[in-house]
Every structure is written in C-alpha cells, then in structure tokens.
ModelCIF file with pLDDT and N, C-alpha, C, O atoms, coordinates in Angstrom:
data_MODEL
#
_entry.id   MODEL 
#
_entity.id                         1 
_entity.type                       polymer 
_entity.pdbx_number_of_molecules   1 
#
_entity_poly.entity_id                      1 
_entity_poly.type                           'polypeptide(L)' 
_entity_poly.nstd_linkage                   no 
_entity_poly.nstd_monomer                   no 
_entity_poly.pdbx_seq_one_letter_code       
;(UNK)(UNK)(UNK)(UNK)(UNK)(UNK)(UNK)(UNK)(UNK)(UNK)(UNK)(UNK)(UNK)(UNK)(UNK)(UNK)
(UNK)(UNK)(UNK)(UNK)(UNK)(UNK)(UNK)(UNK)(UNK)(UNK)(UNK)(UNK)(UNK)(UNK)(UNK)(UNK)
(UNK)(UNK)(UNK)(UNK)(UNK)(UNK)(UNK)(UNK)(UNK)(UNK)(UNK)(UNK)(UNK)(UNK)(UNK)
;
_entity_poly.pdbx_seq_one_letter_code_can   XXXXXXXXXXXXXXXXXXXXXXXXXXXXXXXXXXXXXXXXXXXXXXX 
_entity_poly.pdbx_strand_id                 A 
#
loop_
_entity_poly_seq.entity_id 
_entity_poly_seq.num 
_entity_poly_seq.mon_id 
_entity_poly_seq.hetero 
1 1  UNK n 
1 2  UNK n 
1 3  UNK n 
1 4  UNK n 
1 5  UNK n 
1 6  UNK n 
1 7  UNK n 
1 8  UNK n 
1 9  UNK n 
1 10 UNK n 
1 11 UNK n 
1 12 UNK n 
1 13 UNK n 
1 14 UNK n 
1 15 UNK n 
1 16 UNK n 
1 17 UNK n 
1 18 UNK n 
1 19 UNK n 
1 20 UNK n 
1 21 UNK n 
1 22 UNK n 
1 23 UNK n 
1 24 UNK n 
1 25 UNK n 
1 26 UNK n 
1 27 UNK n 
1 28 UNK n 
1 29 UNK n 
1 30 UNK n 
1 31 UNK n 
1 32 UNK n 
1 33 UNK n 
1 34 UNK n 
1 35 UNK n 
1 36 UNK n 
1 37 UNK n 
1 38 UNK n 
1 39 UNK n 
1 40 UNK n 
1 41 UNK n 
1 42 UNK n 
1 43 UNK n 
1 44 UNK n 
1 45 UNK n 
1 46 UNK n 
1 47 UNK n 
#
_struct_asym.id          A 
_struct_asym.entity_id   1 
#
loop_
_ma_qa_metric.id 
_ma_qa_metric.mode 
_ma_qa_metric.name 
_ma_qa_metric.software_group_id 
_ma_qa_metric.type 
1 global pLDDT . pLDDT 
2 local  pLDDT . pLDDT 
#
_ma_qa_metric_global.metric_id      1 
_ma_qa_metric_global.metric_value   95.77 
_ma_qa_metric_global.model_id       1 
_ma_qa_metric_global.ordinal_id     1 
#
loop_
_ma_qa_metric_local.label_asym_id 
_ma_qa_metric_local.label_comp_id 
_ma_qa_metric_local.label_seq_id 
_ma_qa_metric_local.metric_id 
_ma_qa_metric_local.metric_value 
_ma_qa_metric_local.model_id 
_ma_qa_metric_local.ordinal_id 
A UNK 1  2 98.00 1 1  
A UNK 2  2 98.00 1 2  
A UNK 3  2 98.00 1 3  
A UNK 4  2 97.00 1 4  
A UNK 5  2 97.00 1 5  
A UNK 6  2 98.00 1 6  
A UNK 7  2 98.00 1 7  
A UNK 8  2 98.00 1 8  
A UNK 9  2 98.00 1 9  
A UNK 10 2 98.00 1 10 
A UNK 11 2 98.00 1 11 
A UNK 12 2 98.00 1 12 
A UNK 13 2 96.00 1 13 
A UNK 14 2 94.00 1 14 
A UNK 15 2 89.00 1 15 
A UNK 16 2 88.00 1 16 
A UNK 17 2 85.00 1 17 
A UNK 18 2 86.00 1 18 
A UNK 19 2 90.00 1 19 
A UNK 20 2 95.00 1 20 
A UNK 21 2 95.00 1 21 
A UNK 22 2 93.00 1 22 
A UNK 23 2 97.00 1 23 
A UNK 24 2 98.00 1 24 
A UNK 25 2 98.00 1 25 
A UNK 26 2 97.00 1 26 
A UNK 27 2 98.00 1 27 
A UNK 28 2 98.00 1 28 
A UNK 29 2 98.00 1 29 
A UNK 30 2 97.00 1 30 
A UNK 31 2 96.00 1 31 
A UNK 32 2 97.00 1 32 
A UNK 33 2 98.00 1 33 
A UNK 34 2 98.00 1 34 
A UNK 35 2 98.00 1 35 
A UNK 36 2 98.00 1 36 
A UNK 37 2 98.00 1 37 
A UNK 38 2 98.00 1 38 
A UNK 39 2 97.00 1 39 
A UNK 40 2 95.00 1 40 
A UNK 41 2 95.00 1 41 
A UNK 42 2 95.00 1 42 
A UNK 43 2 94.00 1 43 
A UNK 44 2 92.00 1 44 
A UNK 45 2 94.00 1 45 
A UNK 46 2 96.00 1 46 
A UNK 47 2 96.00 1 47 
#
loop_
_atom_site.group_PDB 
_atom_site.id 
_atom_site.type_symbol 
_atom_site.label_atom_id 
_atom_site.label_alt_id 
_atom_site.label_comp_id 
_atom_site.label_asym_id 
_atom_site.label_entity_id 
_atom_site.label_seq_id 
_atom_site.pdbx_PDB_ins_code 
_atom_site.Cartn_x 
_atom_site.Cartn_y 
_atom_site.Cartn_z 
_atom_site.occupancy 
_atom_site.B_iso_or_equiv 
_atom_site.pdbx_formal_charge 
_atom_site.auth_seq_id 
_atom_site.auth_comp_id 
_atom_site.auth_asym_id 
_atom_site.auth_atom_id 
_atom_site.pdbx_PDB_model_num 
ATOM 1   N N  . UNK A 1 1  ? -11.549 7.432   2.127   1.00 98.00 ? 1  UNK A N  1 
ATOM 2   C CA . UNK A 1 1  ? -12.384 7.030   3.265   1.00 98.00 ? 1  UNK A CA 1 
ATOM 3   C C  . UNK A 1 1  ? -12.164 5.557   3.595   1.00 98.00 ? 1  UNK A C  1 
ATOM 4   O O  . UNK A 1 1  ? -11.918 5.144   4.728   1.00 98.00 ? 1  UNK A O  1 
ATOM 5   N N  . UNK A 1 2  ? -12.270 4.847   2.566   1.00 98.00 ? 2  UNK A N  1 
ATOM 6   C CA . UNK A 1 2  ? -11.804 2.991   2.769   1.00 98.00 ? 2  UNK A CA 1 
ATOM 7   C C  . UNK A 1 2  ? -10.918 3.138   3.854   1.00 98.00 ? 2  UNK A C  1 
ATOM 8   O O  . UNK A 1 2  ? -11.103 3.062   5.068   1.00 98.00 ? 2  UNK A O  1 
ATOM 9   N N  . UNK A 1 3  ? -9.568  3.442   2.932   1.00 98.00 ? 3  UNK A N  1 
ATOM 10  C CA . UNK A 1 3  ? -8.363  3.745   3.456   1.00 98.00 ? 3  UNK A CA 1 
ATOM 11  C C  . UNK A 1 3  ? -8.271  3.791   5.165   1.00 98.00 ? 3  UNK A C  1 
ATOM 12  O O  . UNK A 1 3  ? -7.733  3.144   6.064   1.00 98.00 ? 3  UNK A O  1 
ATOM 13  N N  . UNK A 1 4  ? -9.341  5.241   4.979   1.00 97.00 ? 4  UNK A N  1 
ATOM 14  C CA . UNK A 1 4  ? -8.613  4.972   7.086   1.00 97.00 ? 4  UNK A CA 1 
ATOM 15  C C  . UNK A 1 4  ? -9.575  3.943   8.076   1.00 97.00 ? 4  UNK A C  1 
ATOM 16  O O  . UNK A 1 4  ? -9.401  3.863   9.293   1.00 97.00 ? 4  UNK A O  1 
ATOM 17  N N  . UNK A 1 5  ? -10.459 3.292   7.438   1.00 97.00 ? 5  UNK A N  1 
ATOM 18  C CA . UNK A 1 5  ? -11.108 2.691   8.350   1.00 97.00 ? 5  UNK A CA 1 
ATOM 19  C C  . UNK A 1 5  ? -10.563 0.798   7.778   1.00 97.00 ? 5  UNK A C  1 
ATOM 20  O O  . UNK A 1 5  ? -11.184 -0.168  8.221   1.00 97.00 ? 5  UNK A O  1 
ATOM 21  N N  . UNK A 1 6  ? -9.446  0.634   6.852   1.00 98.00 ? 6  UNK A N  1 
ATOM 22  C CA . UNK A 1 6  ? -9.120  -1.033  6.703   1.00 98.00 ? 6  UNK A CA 1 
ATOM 23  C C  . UNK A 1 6  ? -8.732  -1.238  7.705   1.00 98.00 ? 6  UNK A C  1 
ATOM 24  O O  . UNK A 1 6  ? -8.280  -0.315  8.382   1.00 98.00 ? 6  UNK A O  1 
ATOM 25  N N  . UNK A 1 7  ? -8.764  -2.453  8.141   1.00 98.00 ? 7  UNK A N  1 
ATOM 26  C CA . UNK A 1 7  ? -7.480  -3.493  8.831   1.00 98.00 ? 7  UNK A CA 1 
ATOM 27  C C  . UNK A 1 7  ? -6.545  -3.867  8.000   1.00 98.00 ? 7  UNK A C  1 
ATOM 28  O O  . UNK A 1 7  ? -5.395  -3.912  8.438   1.00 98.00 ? 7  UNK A O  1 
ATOM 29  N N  . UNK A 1 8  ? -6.776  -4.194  6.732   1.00 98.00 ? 8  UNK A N  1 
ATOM 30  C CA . UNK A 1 8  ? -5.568  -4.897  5.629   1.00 98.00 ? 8  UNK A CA 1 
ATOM 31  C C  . UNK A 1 8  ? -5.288  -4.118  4.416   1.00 98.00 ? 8  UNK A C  1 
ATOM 32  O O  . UNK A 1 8  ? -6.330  -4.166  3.762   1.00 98.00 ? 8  UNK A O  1 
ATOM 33  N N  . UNK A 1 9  ? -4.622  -3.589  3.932   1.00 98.00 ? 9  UNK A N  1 
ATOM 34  C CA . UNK A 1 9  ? -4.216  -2.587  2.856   1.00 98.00 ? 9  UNK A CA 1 
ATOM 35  C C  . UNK A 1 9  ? -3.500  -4.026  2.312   1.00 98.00 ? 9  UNK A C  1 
ATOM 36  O O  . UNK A 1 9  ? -3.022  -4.789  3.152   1.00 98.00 ? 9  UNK A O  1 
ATOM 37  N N  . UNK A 1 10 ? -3.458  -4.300  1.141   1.00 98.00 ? 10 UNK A N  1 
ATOM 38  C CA . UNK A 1 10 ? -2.643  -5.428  0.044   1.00 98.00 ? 10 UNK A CA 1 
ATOM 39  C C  . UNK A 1 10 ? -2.474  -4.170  -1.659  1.00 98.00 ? 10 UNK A C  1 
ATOM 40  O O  . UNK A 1 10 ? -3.171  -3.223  -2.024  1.00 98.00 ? 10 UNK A O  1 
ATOM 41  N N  . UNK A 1 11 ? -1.722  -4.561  -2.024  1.00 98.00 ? 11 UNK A N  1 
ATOM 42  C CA . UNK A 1 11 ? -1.070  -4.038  -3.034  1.00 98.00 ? 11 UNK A CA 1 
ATOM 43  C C  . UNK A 1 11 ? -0.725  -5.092  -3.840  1.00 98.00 ? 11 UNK A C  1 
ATOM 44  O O  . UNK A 1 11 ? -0.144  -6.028  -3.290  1.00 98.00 ? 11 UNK A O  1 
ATOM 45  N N  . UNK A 1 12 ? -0.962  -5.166  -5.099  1.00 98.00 ? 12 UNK A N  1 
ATOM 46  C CA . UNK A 1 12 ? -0.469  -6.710  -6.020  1.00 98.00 ? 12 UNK A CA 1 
ATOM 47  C C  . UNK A 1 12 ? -0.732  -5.845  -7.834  1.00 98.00 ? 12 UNK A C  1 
ATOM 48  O O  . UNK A 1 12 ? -1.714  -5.435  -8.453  1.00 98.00 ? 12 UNK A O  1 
ATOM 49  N N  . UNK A 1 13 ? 0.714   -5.915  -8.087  1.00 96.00 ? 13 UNK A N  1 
ATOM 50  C CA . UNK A 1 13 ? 0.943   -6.370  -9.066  1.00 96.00 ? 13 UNK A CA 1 
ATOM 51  C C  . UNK A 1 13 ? 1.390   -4.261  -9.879  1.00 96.00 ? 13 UNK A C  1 
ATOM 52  O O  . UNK A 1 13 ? 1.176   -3.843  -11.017 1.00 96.00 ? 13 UNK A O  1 
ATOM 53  N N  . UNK A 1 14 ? 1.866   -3.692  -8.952  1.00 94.00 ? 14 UNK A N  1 
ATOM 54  C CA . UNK A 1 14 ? 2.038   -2.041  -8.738  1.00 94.00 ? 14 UNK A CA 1 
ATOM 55  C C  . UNK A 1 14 ? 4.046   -1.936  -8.842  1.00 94.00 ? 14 UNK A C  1 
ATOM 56  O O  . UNK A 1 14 ? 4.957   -2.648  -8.422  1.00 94.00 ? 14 UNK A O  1 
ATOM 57  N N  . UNK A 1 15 ? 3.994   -1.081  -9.365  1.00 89.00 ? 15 UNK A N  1 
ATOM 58  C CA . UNK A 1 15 ? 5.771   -0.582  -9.305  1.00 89.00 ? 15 UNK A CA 1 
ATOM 59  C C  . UNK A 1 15 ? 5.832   0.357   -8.052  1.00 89.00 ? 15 UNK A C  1 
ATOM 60  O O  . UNK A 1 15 ? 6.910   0.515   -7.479  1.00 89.00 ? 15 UNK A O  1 
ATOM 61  N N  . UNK A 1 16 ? 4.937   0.849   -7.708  1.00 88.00 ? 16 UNK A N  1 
ATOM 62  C CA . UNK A 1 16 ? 5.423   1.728   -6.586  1.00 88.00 ? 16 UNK A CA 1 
ATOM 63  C C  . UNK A 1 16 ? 5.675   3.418   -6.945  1.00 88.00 ? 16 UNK A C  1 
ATOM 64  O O  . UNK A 1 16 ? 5.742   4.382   -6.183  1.00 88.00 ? 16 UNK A O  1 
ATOM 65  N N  . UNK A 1 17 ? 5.743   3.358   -7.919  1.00 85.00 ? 17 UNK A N  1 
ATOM 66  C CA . UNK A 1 17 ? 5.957   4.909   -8.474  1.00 85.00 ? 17 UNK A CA 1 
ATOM 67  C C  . UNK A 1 17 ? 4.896   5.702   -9.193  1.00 85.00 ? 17 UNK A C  1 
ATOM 68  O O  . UNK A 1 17 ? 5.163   6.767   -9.749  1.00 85.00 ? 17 UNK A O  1 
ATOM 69  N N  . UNK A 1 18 ? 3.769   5.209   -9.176  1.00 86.00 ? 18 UNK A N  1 
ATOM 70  C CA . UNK A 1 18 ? 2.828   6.003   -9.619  1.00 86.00 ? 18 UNK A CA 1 
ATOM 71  C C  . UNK A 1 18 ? 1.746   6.730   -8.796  1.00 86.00 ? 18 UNK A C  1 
ATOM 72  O O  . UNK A 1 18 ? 0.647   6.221   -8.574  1.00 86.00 ? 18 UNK A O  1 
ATOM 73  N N  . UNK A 1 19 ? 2.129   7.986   -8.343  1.00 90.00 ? 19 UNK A N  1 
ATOM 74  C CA . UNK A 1 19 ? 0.940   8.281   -7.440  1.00 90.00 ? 19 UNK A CA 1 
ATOM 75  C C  . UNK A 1 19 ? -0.256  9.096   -8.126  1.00 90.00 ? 19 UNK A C  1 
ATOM 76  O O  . UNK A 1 19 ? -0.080  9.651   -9.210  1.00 90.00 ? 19 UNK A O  1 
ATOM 77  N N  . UNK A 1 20 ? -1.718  9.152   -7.318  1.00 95.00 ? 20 UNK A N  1 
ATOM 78  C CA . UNK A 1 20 ? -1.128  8.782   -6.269  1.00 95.00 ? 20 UNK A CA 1 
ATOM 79  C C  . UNK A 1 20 ? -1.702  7.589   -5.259  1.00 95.00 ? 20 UNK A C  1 
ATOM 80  O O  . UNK A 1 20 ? -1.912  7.569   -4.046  1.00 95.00 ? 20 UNK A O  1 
ATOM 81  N N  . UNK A 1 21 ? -1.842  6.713   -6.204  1.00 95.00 ? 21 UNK A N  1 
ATOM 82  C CA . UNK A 1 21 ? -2.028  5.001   -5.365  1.00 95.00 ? 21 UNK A CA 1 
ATOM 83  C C  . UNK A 1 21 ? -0.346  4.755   -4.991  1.00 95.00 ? 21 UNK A C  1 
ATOM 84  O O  . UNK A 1 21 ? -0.314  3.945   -4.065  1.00 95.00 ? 21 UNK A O  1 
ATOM 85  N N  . UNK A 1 22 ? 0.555   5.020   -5.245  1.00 93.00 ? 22 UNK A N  1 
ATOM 86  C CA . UNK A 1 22 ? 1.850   4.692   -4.339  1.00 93.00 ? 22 UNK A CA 1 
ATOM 87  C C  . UNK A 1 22 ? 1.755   5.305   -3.019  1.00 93.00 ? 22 UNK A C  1 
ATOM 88  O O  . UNK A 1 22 ? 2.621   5.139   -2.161  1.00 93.00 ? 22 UNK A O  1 
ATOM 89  N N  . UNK A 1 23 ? 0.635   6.062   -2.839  1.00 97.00 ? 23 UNK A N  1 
ATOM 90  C CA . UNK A 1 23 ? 0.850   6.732   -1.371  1.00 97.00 ? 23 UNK A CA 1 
ATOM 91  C C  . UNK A 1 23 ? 0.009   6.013   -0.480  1.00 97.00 ? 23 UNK A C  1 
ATOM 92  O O  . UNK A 1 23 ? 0.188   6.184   0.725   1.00 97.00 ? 23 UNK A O  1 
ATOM 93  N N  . UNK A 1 24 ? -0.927  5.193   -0.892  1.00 98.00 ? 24 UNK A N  1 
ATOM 94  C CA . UNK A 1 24 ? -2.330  4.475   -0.288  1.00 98.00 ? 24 UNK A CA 1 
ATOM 95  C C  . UNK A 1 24 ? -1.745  3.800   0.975   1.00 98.00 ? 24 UNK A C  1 
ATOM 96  O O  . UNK A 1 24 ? -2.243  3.983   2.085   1.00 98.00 ? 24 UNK A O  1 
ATOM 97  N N  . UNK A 1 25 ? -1.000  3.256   0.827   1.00 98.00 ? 25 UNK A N  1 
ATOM 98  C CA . UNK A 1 25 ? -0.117  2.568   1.821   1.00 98.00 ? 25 UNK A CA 1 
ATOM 99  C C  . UNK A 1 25 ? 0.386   3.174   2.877   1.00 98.00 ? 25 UNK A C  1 
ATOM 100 O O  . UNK A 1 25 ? 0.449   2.639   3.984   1.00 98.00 ? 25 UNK A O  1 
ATOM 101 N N  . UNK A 1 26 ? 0.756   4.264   2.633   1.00 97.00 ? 26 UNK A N  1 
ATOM 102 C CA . UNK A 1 26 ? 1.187   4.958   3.988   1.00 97.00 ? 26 UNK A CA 1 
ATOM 103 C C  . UNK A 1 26 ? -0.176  5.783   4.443   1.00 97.00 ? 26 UNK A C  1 
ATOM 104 O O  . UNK A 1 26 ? -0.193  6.322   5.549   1.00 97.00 ? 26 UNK A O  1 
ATOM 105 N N  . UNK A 1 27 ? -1.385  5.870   3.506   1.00 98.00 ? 27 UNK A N  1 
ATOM 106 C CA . UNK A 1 27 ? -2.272  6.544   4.234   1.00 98.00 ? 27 UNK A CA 1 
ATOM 107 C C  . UNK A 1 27 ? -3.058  5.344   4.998   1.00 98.00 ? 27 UNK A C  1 
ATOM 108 O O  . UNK A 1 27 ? -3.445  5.446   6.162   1.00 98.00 ? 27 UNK A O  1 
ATOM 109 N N  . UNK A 1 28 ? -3.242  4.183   4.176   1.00 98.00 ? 28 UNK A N  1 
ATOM 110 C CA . UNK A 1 28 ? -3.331  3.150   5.235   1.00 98.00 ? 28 UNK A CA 1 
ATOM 111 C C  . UNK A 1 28 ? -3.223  2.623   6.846   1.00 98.00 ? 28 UNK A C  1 
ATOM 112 O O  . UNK A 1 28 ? -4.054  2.414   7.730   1.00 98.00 ? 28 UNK A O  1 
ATOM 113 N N  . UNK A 1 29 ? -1.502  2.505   6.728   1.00 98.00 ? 29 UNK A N  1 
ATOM 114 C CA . UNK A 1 29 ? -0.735  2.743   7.838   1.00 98.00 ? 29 UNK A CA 1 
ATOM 115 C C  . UNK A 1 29 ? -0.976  3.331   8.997   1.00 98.00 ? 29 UNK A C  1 
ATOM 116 O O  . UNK A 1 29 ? -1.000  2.763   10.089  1.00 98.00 ? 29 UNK A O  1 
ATOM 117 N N  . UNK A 1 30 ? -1.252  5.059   8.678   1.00 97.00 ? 30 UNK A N  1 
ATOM 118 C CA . UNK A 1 30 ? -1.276  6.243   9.486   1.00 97.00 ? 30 UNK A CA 1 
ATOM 119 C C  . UNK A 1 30 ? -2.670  5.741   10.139  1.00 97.00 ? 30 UNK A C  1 
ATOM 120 O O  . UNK A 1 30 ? -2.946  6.540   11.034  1.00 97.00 ? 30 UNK A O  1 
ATOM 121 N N  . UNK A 1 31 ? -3.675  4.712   10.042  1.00 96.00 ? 31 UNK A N  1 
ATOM 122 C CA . UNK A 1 31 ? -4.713  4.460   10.576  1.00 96.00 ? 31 UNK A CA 1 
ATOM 123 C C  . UNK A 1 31 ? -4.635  3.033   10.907  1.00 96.00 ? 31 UNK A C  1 
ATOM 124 O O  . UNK A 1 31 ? -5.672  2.383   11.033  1.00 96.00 ? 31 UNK A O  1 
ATOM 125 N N  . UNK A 1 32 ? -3.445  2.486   11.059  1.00 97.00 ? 32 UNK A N  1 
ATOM 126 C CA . UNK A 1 32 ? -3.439  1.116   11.506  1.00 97.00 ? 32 UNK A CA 1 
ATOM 127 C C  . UNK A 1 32 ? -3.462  -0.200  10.788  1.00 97.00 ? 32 UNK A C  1 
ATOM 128 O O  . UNK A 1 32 ? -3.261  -1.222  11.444  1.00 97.00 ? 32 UNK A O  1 
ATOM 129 N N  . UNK A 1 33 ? -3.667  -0.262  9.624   1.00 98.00 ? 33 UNK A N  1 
ATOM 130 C CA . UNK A 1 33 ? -3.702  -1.223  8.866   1.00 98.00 ? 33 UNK A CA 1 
ATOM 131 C C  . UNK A 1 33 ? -2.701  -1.857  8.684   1.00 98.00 ? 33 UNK A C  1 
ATOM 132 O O  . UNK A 1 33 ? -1.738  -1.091  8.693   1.00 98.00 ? 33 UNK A O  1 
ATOM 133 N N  . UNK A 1 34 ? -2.332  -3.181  8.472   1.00 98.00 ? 34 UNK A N  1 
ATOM 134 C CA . UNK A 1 34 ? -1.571  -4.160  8.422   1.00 98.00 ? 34 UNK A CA 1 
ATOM 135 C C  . UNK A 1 34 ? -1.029  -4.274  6.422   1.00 98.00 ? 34 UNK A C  1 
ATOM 136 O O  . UNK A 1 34 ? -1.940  -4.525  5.633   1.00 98.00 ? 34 UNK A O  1 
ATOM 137 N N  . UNK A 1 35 ? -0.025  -4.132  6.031   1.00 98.00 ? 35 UNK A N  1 
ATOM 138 C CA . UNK A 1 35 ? -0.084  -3.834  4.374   1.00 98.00 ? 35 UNK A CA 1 
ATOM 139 C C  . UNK A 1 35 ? 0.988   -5.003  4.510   1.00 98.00 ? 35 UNK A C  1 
ATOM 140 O O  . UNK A 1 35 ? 1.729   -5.548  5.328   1.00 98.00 ? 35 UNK A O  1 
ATOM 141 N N  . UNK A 1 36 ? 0.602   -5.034  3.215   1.00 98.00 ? 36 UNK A N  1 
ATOM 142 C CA . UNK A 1 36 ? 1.298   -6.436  2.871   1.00 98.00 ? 36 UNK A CA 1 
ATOM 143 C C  . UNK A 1 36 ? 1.378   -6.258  1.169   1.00 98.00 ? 36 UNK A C  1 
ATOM 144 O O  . UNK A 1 36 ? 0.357   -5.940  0.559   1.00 98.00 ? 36 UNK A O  1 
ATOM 145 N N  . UNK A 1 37 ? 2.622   -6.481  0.481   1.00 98.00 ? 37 UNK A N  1 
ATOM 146 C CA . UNK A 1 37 ? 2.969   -6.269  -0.914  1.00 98.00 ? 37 UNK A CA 1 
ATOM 147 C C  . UNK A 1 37 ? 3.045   -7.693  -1.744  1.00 98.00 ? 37 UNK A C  1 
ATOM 148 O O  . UNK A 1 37 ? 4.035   -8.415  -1.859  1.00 98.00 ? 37 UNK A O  1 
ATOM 149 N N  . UNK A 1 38 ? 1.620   -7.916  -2.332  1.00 98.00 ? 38 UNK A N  1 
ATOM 150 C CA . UNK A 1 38 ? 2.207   -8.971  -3.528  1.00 98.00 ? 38 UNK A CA 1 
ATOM 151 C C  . UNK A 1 38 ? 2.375   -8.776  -4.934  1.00 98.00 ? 38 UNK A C  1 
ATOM 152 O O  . UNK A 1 38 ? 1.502   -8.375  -5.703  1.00 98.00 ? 38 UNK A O  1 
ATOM 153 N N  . UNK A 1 39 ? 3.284   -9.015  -5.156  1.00 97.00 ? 39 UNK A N  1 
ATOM 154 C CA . UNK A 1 39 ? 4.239   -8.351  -6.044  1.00 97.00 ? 39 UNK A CA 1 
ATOM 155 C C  . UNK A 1 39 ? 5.351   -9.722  -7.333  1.00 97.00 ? 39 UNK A C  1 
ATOM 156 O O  . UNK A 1 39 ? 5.584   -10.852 -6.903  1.00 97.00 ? 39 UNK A O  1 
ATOM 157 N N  . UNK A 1 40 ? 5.702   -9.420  -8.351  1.00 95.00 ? 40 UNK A N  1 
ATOM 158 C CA . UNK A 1 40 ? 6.277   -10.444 -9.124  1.00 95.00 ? 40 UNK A CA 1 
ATOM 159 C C  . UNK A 1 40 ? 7.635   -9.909  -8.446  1.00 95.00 ? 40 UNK A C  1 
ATOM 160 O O  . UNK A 1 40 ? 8.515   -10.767 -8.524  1.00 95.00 ? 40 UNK A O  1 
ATOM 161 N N  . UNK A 1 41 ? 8.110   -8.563  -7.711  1.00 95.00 ? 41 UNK A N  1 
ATOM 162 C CA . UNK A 1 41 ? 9.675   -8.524  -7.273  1.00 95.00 ? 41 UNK A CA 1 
ATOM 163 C C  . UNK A 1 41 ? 9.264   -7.292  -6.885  1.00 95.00 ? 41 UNK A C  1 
ATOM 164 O O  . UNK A 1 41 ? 8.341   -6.668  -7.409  1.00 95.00 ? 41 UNK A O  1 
ATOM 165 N N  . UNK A 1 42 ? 10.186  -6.792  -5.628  1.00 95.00 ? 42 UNK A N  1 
ATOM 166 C CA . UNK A 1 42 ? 9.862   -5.583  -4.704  1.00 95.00 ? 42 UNK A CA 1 
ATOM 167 C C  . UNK A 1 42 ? 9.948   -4.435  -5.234  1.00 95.00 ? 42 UNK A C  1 
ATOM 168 O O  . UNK A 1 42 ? 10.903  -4.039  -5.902  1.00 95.00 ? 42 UNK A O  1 
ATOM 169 N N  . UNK A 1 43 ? 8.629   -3.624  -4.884  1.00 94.00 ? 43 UNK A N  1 
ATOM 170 C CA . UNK A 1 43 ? 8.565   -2.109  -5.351  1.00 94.00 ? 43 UNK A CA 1 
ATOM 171 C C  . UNK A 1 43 ? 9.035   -1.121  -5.117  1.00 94.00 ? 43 UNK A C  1 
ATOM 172 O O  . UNK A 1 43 ? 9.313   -1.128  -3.918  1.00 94.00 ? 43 UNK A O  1 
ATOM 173 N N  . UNK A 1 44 ? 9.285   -0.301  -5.521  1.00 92.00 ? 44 UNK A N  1 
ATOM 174 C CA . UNK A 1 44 ? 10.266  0.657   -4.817  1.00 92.00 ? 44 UNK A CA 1 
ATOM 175 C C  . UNK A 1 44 ? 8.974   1.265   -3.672  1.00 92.00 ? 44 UNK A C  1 
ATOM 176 O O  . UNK A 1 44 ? 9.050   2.438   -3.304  1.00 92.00 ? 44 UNK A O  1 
ATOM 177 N N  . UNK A 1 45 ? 8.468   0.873   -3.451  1.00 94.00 ? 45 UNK A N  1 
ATOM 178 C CA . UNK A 1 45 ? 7.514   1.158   -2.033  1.00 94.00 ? 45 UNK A CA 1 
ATOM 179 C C  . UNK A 1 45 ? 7.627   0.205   -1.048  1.00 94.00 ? 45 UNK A C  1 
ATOM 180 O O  . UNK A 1 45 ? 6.997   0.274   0.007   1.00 94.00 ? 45 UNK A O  1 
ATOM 181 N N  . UNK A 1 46 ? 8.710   -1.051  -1.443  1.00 96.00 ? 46 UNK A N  1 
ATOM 182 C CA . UNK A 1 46 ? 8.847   -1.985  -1.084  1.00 96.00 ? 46 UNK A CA 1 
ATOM 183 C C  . UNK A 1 46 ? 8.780   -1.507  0.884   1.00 96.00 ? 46 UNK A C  1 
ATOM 184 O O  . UNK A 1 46 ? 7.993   -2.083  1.635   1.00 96.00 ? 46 UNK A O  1 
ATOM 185 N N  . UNK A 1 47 ? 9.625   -0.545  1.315   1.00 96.00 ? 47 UNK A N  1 
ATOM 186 C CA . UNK A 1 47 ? 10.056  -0.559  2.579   1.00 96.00 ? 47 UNK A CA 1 
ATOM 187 C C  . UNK A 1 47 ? 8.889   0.028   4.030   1.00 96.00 ? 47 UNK A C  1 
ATOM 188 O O  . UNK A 1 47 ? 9.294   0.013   5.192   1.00 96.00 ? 47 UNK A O  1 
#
C-alpha cells in the first residue's frame, strides 16, 4: 500500500537479488515514484 501512493522509493545498502523487496522498485515505479539507489556499488537492480 506505501508503495503505490510514494513520491520517492530509495533503496540503501540491498544486492538486488532478494525478493521480494528486489521488486519494490518496480512496484514503486508502476505508480510514479522517483527511485533512487544508495548503494556501496550497483545492484543488480541497478537499471
């Protein structure tokens, strides 16, 4: 529910491969949110 109503989805400190919080981001997205990855080096969710 968060999810589809953010403006800002952030991600910090995730590999990208564990779902299913690796998917949050694109459910984010699909409702407009602005995502942004902080990260020690890019996730394979990086793209």
């Amino acid at each position: 529910a968060a999810l589809g109503r953010c403006g800002l989805f952030v991600s910090i400190g995730t590999s990208g491969n564990v779902y299913p919080a690796a998917g949050f981001v694109q459910q984010a997205r699909r409702h407009g949110a602005y995502a942004v990855e902080l990260n020690l080096e890019e996730s394979l969710g990086v793209s």
